[in-house]
N, C-alpha and C. Protein backbone atom coordinates (compact mmCIF):
# COMPACT_ATOMS: atom_id res chain seq x y z
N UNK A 1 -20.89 -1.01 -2.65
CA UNK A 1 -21.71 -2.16 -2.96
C UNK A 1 -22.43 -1.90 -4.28
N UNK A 2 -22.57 -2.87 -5.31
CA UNK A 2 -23.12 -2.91 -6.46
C UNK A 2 -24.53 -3.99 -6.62
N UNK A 3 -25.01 -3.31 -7.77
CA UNK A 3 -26.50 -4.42 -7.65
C UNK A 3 -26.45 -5.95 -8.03
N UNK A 4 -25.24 -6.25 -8.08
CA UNK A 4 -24.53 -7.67 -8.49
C UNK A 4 -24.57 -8.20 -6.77
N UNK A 5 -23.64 -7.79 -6.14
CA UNK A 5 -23.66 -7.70 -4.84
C UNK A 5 -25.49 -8.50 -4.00
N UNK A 6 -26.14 -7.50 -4.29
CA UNK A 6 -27.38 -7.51 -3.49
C UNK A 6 -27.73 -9.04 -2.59
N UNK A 7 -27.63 -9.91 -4.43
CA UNK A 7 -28.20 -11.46 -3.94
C UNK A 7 -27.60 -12.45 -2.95
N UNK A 8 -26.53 -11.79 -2.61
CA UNK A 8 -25.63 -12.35 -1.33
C UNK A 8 -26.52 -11.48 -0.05
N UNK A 9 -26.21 -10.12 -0.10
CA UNK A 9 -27.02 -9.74 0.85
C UNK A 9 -28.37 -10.24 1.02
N UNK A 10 -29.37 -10.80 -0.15
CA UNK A 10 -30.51 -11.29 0.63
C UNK A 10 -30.83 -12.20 1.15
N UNK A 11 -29.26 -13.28 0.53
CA UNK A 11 -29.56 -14.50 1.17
C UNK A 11 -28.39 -14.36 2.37
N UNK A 12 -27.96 -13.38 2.49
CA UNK A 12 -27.87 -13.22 4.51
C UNK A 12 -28.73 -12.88 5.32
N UNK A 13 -29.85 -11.71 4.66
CA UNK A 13 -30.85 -11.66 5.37
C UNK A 13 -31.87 -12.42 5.56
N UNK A 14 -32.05 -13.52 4.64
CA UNK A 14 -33.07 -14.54 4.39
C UNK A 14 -32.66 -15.37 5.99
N UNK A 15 -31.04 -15.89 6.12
CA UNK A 15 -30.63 -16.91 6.50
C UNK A 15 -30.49 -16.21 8.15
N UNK A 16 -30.55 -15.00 8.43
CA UNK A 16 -30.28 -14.05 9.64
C UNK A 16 -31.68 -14.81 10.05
N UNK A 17 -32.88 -14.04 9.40
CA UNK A 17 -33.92 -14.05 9.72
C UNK A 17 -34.64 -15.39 9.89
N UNK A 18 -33.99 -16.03 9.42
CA UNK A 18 -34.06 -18.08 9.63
C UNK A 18 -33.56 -18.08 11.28
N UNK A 19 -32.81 -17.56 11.56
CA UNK A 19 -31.62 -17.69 13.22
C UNK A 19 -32.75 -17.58 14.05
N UNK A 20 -33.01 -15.44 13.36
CA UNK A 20 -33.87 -14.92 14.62
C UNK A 20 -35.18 -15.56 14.77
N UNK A 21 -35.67 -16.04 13.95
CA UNK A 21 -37.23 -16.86 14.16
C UNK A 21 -36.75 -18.00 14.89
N UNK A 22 -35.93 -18.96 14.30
CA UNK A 22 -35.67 -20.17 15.41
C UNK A 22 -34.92 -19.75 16.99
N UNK A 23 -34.10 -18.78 17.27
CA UNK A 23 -34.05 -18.03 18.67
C UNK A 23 -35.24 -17.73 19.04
N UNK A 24 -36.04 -16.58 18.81
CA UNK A 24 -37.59 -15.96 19.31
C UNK A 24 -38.37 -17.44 19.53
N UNK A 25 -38.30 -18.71 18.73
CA UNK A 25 -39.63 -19.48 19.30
C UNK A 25 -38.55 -20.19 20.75
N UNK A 26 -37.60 -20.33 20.48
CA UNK A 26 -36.63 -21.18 21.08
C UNK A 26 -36.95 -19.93 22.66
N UNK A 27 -36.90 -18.70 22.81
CA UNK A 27 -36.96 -17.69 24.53
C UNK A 27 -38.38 -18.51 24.55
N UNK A 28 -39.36 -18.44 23.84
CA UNK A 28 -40.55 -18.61 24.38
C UNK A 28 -41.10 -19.71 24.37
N UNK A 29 -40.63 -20.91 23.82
CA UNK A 29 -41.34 -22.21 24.12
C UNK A 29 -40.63 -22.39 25.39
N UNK A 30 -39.10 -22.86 25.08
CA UNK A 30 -38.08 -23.26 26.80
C UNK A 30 -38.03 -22.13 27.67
N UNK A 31 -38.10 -20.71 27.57
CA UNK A 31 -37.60 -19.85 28.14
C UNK A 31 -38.71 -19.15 29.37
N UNK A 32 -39.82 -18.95 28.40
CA UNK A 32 -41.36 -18.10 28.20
C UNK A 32 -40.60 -16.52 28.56
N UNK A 33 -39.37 -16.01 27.60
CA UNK A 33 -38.87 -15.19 28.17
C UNK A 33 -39.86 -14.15 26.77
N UNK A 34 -40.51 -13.77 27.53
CA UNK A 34 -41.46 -12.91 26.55
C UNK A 34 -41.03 -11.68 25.92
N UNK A 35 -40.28 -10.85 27.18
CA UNK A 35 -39.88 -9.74 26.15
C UNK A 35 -38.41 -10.02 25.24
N UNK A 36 -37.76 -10.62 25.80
CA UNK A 36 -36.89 -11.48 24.68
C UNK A 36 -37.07 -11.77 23.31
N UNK A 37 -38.00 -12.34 23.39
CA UNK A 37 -39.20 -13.28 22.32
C UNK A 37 -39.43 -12.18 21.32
N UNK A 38 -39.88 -11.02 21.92
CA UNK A 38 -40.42 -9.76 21.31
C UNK A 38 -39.56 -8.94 20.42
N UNK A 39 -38.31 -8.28 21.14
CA UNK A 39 -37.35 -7.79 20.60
C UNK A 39 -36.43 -8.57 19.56
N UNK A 40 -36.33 -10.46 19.59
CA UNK A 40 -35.74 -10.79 18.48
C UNK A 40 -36.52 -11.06 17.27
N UNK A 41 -38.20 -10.84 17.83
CA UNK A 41 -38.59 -11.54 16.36
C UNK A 41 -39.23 -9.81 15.40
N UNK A 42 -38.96 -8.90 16.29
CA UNK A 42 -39.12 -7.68 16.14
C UNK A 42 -37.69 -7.55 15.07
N UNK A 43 -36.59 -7.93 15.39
CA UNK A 43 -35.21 -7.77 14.81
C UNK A 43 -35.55 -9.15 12.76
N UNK A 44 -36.38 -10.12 13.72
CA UNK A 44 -36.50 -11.16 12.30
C UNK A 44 -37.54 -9.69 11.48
N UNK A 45 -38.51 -9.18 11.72
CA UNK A 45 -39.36 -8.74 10.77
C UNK A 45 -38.19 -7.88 10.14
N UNK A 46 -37.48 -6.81 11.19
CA UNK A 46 -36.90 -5.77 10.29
C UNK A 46 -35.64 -6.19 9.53
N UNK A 47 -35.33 -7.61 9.84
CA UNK A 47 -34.41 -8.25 8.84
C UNK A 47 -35.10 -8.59 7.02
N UNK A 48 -36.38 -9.20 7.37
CA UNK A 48 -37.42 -9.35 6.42
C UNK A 48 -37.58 -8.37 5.64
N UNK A 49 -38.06 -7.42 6.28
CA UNK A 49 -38.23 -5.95 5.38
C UNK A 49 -37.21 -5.35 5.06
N UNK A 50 -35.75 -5.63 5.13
CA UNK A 50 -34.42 -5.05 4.49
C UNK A 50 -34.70 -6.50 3.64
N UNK A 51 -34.71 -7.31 3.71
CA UNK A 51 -34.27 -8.27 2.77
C UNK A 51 -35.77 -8.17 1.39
N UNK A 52 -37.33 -7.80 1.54
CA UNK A 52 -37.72 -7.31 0.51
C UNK A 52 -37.18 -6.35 -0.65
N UNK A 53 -36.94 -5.13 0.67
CA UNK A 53 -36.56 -3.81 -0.11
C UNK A 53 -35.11 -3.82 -1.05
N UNK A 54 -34.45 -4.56 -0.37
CA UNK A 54 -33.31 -5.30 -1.17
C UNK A 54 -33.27 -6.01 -2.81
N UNK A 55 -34.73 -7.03 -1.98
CA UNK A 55 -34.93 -7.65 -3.28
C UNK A 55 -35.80 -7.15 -4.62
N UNK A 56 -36.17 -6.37 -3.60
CA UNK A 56 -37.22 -5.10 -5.19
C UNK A 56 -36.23 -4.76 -5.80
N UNK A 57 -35.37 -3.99 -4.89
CA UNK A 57 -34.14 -2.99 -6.34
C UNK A 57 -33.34 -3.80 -6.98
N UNK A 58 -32.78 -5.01 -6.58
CA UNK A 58 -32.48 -5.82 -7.39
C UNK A 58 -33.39 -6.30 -8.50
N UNK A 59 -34.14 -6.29 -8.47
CA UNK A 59 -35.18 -7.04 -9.78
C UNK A 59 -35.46 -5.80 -10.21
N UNK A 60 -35.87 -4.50 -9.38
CA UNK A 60 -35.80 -3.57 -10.73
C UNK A 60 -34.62 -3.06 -11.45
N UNK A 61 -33.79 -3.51 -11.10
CA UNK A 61 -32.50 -2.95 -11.93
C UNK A 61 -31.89 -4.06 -12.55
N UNK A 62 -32.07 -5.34 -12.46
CA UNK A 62 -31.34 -6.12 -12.58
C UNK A 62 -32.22 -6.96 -13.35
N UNK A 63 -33.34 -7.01 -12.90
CA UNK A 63 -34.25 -8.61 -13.52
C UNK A 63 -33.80 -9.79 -12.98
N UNK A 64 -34.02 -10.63 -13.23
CA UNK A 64 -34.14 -12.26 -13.10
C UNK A 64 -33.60 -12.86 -13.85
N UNK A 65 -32.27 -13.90 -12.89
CA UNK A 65 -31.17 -14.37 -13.24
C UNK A 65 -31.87 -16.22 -13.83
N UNK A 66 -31.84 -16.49 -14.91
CA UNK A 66 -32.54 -17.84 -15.69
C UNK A 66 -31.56 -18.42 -14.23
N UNK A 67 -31.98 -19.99 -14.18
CA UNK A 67 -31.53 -21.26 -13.92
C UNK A 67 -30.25 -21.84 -14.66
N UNK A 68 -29.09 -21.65 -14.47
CA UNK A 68 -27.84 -22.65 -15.01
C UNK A 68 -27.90 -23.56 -15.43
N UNK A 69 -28.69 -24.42 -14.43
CA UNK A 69 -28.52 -25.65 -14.64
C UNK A 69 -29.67 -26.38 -15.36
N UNK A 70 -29.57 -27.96 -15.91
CA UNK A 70 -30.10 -29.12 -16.69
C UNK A 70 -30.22 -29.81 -16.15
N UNK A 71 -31.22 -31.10 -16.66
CA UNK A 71 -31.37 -32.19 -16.39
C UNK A 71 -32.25 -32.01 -14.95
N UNK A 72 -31.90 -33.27 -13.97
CA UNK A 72 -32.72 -33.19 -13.11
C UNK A 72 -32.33 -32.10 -11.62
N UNK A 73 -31.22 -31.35 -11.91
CA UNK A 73 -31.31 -30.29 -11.10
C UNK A 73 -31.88 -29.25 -11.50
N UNK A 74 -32.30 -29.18 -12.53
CA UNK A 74 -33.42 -27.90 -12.95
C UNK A 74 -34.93 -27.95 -12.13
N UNK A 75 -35.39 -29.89 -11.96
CA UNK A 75 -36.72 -29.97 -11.39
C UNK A 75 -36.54 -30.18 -10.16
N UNK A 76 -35.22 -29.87 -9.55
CA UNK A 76 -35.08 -29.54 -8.42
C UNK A 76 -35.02 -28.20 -7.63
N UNK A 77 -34.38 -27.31 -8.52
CA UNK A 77 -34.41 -26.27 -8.26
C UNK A 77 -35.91 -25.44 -8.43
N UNK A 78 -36.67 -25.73 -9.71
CA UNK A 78 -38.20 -25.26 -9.41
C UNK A 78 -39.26 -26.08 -8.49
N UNK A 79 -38.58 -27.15 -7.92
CA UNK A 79 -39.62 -27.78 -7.07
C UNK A 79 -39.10 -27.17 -5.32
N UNK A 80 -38.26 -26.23 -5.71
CA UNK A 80 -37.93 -25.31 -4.17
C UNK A 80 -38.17 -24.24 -4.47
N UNK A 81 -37.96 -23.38 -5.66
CA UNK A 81 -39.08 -22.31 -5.82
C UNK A 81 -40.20 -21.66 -5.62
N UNK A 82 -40.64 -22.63 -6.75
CA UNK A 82 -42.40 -22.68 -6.52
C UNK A 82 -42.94 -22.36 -5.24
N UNK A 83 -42.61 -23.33 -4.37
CA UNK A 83 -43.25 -23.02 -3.13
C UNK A 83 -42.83 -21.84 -2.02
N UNK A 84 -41.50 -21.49 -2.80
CA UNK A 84 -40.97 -20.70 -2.05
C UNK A 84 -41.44 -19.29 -2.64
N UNK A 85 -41.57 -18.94 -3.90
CA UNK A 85 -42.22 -17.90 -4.27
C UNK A 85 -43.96 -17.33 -3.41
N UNK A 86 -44.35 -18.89 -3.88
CA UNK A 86 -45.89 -19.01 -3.45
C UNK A 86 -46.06 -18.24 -2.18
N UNK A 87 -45.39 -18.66 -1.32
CA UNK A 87 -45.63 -18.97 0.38
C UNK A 87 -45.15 -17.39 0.59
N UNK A 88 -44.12 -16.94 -0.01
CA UNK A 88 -43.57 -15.68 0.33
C UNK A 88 -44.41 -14.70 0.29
N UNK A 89 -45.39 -15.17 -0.68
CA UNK A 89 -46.31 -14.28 -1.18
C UNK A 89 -47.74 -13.88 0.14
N UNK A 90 -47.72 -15.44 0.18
CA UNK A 90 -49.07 -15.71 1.36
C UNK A 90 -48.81 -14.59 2.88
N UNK A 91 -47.31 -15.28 2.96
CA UNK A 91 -47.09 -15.06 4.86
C UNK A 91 -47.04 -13.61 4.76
N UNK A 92 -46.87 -12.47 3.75
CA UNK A 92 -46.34 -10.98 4.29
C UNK A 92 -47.61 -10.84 4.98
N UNK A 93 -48.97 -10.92 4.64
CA UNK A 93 -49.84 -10.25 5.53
C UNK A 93 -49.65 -11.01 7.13
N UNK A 94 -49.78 -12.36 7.01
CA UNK A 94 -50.01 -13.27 8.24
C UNK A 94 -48.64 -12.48 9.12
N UNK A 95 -47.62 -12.38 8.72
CA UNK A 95 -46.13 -12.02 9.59
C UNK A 95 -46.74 -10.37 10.05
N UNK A 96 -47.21 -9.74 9.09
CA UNK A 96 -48.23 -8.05 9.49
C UNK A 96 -48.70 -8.61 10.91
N UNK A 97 -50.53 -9.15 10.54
CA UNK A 97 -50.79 -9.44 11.75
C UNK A 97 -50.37 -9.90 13.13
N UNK A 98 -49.65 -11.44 12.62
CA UNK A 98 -48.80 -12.10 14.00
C UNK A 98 -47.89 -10.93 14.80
N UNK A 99 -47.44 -10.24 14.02
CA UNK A 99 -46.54 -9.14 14.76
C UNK A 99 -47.67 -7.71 15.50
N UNK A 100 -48.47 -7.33 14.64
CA UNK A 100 -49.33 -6.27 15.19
C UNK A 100 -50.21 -6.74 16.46
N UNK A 101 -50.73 -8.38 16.38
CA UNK A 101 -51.22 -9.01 17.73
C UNK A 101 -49.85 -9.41 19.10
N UNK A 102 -49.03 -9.72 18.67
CA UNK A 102 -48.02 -9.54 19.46
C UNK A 102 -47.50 -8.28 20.05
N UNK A 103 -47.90 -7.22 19.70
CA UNK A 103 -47.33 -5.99 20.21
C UNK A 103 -48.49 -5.36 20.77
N UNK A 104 -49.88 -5.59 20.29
CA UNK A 104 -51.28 -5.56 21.52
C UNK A 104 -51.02 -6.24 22.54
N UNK A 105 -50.35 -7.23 22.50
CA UNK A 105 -50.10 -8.04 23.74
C UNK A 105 -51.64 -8.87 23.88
N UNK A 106 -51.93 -9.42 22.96
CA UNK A 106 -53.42 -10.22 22.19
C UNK A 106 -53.14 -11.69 22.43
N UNK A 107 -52.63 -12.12 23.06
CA UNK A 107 -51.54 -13.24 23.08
C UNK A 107 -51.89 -14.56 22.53
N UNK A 108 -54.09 -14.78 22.80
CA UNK A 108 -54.23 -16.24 21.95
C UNK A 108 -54.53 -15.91 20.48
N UNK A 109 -54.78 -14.93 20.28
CA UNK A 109 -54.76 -13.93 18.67
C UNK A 109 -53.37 -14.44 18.37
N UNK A 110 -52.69 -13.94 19.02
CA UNK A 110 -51.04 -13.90 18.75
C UNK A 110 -50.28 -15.49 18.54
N UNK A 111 -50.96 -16.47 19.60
CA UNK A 111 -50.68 -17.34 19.28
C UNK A 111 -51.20 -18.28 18.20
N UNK A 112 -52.47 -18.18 17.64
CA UNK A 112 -52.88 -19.12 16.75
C UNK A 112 -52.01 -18.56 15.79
N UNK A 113 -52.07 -17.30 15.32
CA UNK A 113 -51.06 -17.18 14.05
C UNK A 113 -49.73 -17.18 13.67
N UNK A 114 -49.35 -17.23 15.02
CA UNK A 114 -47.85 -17.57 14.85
C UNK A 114 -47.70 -18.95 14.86
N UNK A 115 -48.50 -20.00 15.47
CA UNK A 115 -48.68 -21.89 14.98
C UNK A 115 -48.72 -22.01 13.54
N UNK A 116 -49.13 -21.06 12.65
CA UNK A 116 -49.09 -21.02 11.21
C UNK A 116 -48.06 -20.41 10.66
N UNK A 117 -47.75 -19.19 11.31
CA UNK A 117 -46.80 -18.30 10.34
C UNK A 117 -45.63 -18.87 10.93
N UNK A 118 -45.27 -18.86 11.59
CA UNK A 118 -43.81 -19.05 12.08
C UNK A 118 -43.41 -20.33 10.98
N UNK A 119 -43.95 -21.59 11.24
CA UNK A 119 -42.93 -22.18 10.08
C UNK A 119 -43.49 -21.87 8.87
N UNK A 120 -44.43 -21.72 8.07
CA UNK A 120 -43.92 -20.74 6.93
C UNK A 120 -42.76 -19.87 6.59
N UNK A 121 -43.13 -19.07 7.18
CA UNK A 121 -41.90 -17.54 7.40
C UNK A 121 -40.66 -18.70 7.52
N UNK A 122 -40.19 -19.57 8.62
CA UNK A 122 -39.41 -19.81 8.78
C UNK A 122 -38.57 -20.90 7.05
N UNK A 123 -39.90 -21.36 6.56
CA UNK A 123 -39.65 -22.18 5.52
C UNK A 123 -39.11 -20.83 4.47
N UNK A 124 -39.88 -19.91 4.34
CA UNK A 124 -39.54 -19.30 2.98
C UNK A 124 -37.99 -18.56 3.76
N UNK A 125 -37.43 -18.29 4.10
CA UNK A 125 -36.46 -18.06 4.94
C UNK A 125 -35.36 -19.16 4.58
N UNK A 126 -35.85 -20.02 4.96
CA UNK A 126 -34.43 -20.41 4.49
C UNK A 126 -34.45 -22.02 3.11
N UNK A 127 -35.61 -21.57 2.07
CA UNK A 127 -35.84 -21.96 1.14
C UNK A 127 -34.76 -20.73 0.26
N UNK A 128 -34.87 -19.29 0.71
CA UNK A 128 -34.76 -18.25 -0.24
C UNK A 128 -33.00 -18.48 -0.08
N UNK A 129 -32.30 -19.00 0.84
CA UNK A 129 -31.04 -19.35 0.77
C UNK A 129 -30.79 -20.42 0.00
N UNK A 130 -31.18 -21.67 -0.11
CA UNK A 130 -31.12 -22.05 -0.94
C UNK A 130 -31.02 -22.25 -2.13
N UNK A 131 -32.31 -21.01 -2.65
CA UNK A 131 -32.19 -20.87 -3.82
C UNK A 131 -31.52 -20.16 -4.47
N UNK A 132 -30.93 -19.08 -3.43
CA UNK A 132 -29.79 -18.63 -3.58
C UNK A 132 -28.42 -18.86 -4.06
N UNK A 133 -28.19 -20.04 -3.34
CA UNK A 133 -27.04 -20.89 -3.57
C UNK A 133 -27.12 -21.85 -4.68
N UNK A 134 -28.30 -22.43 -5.13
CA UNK A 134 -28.32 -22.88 -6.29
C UNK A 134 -28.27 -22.08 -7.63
N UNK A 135 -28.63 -20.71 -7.77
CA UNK A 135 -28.68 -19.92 -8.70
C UNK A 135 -27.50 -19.63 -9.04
N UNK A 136 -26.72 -18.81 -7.92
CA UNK A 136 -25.77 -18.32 -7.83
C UNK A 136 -24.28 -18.86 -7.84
N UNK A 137 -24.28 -20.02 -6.74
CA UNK A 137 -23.43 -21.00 -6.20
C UNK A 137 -22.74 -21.69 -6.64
N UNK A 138 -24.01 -22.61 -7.30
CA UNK A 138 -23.48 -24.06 -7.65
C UNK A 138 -23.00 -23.99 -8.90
N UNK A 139 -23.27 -22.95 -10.19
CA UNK A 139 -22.44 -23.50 -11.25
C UNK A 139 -21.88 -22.65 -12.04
């Protein structure tokens, strides 16, 4: 595998970790299968944290690939960015906590922040495929 390579791998892990968050809420809203719940969204974080560490060595070895494209798919593509950079930035602590109160077994701790983080996380997740596919993909 080469550092060309990587940006496929992160947007599998982006798009994995999109699955395992919508499975984990999916055991525990229909299921209330709790330890279920636990072990897949335990599997979304450590998908998350391969898909950072991924994305560091790519940008340190590689840098940042400009935008292809013109016209009005350019203010399309930074109007899925933006927020997707932003937010990525916000949720690492909130996804810390929600997971460290979930494994106290803290559960209304656990739940207010996962009513927030989860679709975040789940948005930058599979925003980062996207943008993936537009960078890379489309032209």
């Amino acid at each position: 595998m080469s550092y060309a390579d990587l940006p496929a791998l992160n947007a599998s892990l982006n798009a994995t970790s999109a699955v395992l968050l919508t499975v984990g809420w999916w055991l525990m809203h229909s299921r209330r299968r709790i330890r279920a719940h636990k072990y897949v969204m335990i599997a979304a974080c450590v998908t998350s944290s391969l898909f950072l560490t991924s994305y560091v060595i790519y940008h340190a070895k590689i840098g940042s690939k400009p935008f292809p494209g013109a016209g009005a798919m350019r203010y399309v593509y930074f109007s899925i960015l933006i927020p997707h950079v932003l937010l990525a930035v916000v949720i690492l602590p909130f996804q810390v906590l929600t997971l460290m109160a979930g494994l106290r077994r803290q559960d209304k701790k656990h739940h207010k922040l996962a009513d927030w983080t989860l679709p975040v996380w789940w948005f930058v997740s599979v925003t980062g495929v996207i943008v993936y596919l537009m960078l890379y993909r489309m032209y």
